[in-house]
C-alpha atoms as a PDB file:
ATOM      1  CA  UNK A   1      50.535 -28.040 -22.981  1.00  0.00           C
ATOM      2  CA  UNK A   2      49.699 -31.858 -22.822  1.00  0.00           C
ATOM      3  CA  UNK A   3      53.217 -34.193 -23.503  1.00  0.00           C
ATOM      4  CA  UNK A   4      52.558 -37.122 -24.603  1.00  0.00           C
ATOM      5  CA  UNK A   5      53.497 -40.061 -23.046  1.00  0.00           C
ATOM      6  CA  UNK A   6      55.407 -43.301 -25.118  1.00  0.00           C
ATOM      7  CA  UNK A   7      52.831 -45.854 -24.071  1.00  0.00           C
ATOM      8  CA  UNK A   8      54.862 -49.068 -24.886  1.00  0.00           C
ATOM      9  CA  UNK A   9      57.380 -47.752 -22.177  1.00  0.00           C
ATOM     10  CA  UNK A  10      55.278 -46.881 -19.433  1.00  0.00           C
ATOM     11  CA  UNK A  11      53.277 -50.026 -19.735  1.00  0.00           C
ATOM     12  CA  UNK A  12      56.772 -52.028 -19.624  1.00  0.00           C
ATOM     13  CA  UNK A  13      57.638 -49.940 -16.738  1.00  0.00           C
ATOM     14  CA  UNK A  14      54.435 -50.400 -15.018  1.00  0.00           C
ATOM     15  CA  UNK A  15      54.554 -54.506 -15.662  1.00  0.00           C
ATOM     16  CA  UNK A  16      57.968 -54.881 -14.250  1.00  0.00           C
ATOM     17  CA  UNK A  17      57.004 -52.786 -11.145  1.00  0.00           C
ATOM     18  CA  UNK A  18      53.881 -54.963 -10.785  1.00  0.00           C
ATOM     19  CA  UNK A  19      56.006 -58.041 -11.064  1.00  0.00           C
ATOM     20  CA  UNK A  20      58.352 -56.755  -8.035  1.00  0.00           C
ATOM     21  CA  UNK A  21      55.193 -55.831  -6.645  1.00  0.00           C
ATOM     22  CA  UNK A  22      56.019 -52.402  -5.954  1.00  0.00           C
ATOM     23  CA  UNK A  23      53.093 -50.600  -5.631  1.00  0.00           C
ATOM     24  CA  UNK A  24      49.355 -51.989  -5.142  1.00  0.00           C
ATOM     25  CA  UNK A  25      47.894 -54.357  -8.006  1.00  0.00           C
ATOM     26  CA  UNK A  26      44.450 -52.812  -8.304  1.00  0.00           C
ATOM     27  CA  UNK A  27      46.301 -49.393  -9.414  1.00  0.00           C
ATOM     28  CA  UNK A  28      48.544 -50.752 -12.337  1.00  0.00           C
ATOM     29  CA  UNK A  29      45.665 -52.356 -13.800  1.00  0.00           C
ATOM     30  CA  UNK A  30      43.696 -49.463 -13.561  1.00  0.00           C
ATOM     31  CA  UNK A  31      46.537 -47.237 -15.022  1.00  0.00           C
ATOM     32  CA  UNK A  32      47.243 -49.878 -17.983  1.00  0.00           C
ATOM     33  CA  UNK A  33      43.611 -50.275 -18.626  1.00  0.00           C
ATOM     34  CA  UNK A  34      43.442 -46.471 -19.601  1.00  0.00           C
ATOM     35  CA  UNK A  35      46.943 -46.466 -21.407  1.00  0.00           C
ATOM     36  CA  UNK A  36      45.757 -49.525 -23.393  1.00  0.00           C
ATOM     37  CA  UNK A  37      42.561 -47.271 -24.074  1.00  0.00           C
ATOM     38  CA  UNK A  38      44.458 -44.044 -24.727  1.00  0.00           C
ATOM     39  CA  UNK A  39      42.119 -42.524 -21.887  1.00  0.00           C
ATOM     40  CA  UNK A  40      43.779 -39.538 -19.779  1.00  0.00           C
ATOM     41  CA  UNK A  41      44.972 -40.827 -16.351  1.00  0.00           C
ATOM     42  CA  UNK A  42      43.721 -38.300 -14.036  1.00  0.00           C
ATOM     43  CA  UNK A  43      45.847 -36.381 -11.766  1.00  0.00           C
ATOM     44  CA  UNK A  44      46.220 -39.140  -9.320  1.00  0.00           C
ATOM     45  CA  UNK A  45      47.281 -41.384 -11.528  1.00  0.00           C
ATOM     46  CA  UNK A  46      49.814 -39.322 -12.556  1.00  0.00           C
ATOM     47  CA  UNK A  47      51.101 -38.810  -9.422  1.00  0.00           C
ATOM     48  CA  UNK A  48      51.225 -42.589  -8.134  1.00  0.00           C
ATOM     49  CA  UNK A  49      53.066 -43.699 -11.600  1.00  0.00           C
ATOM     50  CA  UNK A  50      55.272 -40.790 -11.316  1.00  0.00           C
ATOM     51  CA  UNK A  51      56.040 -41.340  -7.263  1.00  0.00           C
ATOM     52  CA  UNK A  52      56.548 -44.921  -8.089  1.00  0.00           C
ATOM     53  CA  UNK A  53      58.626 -44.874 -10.727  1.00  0.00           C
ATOM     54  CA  UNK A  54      60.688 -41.380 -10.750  1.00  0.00           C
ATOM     55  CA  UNK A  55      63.990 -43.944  -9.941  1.00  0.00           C
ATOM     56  CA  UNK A  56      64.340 -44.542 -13.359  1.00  0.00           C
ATOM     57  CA  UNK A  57      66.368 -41.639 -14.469  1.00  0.00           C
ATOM     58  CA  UNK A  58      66.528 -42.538 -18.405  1.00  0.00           C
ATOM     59  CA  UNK A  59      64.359 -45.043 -20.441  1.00  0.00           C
ATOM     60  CA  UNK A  60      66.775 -48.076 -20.282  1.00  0.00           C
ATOM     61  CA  UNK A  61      65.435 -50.537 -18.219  1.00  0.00           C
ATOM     62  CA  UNK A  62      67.545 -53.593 -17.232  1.00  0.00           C
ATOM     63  CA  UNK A  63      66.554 -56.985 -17.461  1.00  0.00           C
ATOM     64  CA  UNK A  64      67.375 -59.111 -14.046  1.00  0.00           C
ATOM     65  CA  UNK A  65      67.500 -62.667 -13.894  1.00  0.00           C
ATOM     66  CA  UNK A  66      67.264 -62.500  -9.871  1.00  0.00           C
ATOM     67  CA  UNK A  67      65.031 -60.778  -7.713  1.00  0.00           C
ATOM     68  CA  UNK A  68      66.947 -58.950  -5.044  1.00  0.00           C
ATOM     69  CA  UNK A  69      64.608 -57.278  -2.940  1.00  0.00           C
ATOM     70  CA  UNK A  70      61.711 -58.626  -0.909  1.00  0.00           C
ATOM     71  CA  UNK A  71      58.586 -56.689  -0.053  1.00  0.00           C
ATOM     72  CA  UNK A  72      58.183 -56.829   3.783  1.00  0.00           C
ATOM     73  CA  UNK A  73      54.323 -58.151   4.964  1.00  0.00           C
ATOM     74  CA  UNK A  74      52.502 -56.189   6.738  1.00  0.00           C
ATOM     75  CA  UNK A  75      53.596 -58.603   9.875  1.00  0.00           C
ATOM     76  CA  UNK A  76      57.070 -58.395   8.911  1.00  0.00           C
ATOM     77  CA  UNK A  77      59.569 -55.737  11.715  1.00  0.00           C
ATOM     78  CA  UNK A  78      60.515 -52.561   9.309  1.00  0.00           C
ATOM     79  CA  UNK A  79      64.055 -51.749  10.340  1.00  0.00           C
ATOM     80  CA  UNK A  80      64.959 -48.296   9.201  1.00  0.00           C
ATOM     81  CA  UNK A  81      66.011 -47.738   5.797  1.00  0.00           C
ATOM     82  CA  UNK A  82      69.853 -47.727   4.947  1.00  0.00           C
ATOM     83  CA  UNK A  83      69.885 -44.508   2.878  1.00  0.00           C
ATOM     84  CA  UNK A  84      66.878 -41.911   4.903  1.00  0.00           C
ATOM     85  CA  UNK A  85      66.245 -43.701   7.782  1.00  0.00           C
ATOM     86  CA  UNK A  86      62.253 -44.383   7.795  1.00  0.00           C
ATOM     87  CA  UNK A  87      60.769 -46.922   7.825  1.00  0.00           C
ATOM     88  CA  UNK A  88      61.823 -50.037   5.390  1.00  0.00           C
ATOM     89  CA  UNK A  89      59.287 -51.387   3.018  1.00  0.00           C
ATOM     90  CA  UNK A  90      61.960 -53.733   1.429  1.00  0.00           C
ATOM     91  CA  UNK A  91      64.715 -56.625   2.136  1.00  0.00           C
ATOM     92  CA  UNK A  92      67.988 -56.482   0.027  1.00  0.00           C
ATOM     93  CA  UNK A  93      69.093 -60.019   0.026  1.00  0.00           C
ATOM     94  CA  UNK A  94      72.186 -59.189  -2.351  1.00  0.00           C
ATOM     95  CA  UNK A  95      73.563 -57.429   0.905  1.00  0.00           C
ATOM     96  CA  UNK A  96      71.345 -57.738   4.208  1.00  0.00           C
ATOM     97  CA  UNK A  97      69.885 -54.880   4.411  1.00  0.00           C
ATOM     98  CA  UNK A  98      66.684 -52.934   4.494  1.00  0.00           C
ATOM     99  CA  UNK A  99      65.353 -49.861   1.919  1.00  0.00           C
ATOM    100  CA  UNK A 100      62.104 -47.571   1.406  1.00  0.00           C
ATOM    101  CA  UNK A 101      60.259 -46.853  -1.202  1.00  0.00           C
ATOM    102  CA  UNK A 102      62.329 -44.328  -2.503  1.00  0.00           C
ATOM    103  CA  UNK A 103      65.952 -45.807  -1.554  1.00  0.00           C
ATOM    104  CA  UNK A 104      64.994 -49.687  -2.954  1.00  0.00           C
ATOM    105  CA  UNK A 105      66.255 -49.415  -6.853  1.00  0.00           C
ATOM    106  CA  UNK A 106      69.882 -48.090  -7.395  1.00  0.00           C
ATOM    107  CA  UNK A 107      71.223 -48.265  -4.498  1.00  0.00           C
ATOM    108  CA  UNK A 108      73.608 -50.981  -5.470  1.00  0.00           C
ATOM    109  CA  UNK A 109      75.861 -50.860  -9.012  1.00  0.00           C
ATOM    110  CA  UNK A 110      76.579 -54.430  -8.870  1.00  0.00           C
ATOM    111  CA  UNK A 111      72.637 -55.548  -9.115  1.00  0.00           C
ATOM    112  CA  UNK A 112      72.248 -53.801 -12.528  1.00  0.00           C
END
């Protein structure tokens, strides 16, 4: 059984984490392209959306007026994350300190 998806969601999902730049560039297109198309994303796809965006535990998205977190370069130290421990992948400037992937969104009440 095939659910469908709401597309108008998961392409405003997909644009805001494109405009923290979570994620790589090349992908989202890729992935809106085929939305906007109604083409089936392949099981990759599927997987990299739902990795990515699995933090947002109900369809309510938040609007922000302030970006909090920072995507450490390449060049940039990765302290370990707050929450697990591994290696960072983002800056909290809110309060100093340092998140993965996973740990980045909602780990702070008073951002929303």
């Amino acid at each position: 059984m095939v659910i469908p998806i709401d597309s108008e969601k998961t392409l405003e999902v997909i644009e805001r984490m494109k405009f923290a730049k979570i994620g790589k560039y090349k992908k989202w297109e890729l992935i809106i392209k085929k939305i906007k198309k109604d083409q089936t994303l392949n099981p990759e796809e599927l997987e990299y959306y739902s990795n990515l965006t699995r933090i947002y535990k109900n369809s309510n998205i938040a609007s922000r007026s302030k970006i909090y977190h920072t995507k450490l370069s390449l060049e940039d130290e990765k302290p370990p994350c707050k929450e697990c421990g591994k290696d960072s992948l983002y800056y909290c400037n809110m309060n100093d300190q340092y998140f993965c992937n996973i740990h980045v969104v909602g780990h702070d009440k008073n951002e929303v």
